[in-house]
Protein backbone atom coordinates (compact mmCIF):
# COMPACT_ATOMS: atom_id res chain seq x y z
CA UNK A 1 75.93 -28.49 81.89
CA UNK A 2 74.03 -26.52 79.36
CA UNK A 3 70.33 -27.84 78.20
CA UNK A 4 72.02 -28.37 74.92
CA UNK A 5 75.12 -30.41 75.44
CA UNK A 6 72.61 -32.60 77.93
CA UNK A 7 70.17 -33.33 75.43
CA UNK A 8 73.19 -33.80 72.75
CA UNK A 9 74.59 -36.48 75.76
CA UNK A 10 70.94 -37.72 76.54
CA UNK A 11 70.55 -38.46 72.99
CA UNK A 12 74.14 -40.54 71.95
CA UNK A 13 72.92 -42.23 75.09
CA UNK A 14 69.79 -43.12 73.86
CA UNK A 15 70.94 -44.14 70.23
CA UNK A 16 73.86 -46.03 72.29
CA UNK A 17 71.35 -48.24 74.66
CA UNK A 18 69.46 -48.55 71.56
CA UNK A 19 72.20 -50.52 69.74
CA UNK A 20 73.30 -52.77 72.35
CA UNK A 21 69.13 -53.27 73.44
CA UNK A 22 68.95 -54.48 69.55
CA UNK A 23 72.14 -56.46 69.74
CA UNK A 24 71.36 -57.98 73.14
CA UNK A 25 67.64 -59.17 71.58
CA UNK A 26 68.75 -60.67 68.82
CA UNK A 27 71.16 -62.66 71.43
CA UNK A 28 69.01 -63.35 74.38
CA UNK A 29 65.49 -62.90 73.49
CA UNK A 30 64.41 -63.95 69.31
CA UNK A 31 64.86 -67.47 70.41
CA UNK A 32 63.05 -67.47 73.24
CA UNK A 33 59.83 -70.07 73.00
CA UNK A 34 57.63 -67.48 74.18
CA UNK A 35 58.77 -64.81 72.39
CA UNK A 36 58.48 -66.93 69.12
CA UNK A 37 55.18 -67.79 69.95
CA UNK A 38 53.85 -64.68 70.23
CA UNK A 39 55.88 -63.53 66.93
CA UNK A 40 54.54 -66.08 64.96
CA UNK A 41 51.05 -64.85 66.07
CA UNK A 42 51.68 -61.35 65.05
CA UNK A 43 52.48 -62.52 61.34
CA UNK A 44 49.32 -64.92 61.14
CA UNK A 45 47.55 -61.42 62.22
CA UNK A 46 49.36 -58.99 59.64
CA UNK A 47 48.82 -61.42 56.79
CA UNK A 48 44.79 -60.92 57.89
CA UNK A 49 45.13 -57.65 57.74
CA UNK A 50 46.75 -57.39 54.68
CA UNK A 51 44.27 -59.83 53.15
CA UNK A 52 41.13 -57.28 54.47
CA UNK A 53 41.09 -55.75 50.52
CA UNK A 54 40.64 -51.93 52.30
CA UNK A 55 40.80 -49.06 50.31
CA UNK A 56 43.76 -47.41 50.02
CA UNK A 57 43.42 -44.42 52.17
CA UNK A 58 42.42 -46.44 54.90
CA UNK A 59 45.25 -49.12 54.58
CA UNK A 60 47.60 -45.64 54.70
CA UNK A 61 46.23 -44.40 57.83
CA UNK A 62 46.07 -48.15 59.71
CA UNK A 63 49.78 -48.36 58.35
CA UNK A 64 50.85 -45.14 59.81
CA UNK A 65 49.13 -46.14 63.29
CA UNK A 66 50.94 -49.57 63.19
CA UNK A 67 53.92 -48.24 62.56
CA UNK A 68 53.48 -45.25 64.97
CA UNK A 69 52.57 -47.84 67.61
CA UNK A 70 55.75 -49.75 66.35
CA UNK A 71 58.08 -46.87 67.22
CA UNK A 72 57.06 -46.26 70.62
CA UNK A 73 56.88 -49.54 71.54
CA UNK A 74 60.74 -49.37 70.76
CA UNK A 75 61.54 -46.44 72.38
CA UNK A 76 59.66 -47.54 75.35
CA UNK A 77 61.80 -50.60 75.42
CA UNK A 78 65.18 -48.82 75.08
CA UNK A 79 64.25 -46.17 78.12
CA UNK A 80 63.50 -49.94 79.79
CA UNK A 81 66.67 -51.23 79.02
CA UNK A 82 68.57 -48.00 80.43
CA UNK A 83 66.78 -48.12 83.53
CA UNK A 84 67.01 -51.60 83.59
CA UNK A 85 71.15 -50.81 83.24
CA UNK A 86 70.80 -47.84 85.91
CA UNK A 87 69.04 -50.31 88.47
CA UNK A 88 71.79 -52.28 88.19
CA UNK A 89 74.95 -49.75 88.77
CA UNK A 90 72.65 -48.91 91.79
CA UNK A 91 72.45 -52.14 93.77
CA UNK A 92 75.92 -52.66 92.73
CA UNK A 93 76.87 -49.78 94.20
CA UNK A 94 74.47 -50.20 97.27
CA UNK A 95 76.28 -53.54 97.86
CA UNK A 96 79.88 -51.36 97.45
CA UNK A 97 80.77 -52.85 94.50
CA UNK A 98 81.66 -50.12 92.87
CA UNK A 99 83.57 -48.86 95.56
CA UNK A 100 86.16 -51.05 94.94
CA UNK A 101 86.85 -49.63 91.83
CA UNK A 102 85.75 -46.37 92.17
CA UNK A 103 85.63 -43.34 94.90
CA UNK A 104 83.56 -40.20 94.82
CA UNK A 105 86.69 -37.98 95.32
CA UNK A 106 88.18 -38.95 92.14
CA UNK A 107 88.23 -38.45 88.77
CA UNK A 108 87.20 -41.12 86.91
CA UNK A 109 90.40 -42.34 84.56
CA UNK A 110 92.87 -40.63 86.57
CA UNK A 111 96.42 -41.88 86.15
């Protein structure tokens, strides 16, 4: 496989897990006590922040951080999720799981 086609694959991947990771939090993890907790927390500290009064420029550059911070954190929870997935299809497999459904000297879909 070329370096291009696997970083075109690696990234519908990516924005793949990403979807489902979103679709599965909203599910399994907003309502979570915890979670909401800590949530609620984060909003009591924003509305601080946004009641600080500072000057422009430096409100633009503490946004940009925030929201740099923001997108990493995301990222870093969708490569989570795909490992998380990976792990997974690995013990399964370990335990022959998969082997009941699939062998190494086939193509996968074959009729």
């Amino acid at each position: 496989m070329k370096q291009e086609e696997r970083k075109v694959l690696e990234d519908t991947v990516f924005q793949l897990m990403n979807a489902l990771r979103e679709r599965t939090h909203k599910k399994y993890v907003a309502g979570y006590g915890p979670y909401r907790k800590r949530v609620e927390t984060a909003c009591r500290a924003e509305q601080e922040y946004r009641a600080m009064g500072l000057e422009e420029d430096r409100r633009k550059v503490m946004d940009h951080v925030l929201e740099t911070r923001s997108e990493v954190e995301d990222c870093e929870l969708t490569l989570t999720y795909v490992a998380g997935i990976l792990d997974s299809l690995l013990i399964l497999r370990a335990a022959g799981f998969l082997d009941l459904y699939m062998r190494e000297d086939e193509e996968p879909f074959s009729a």
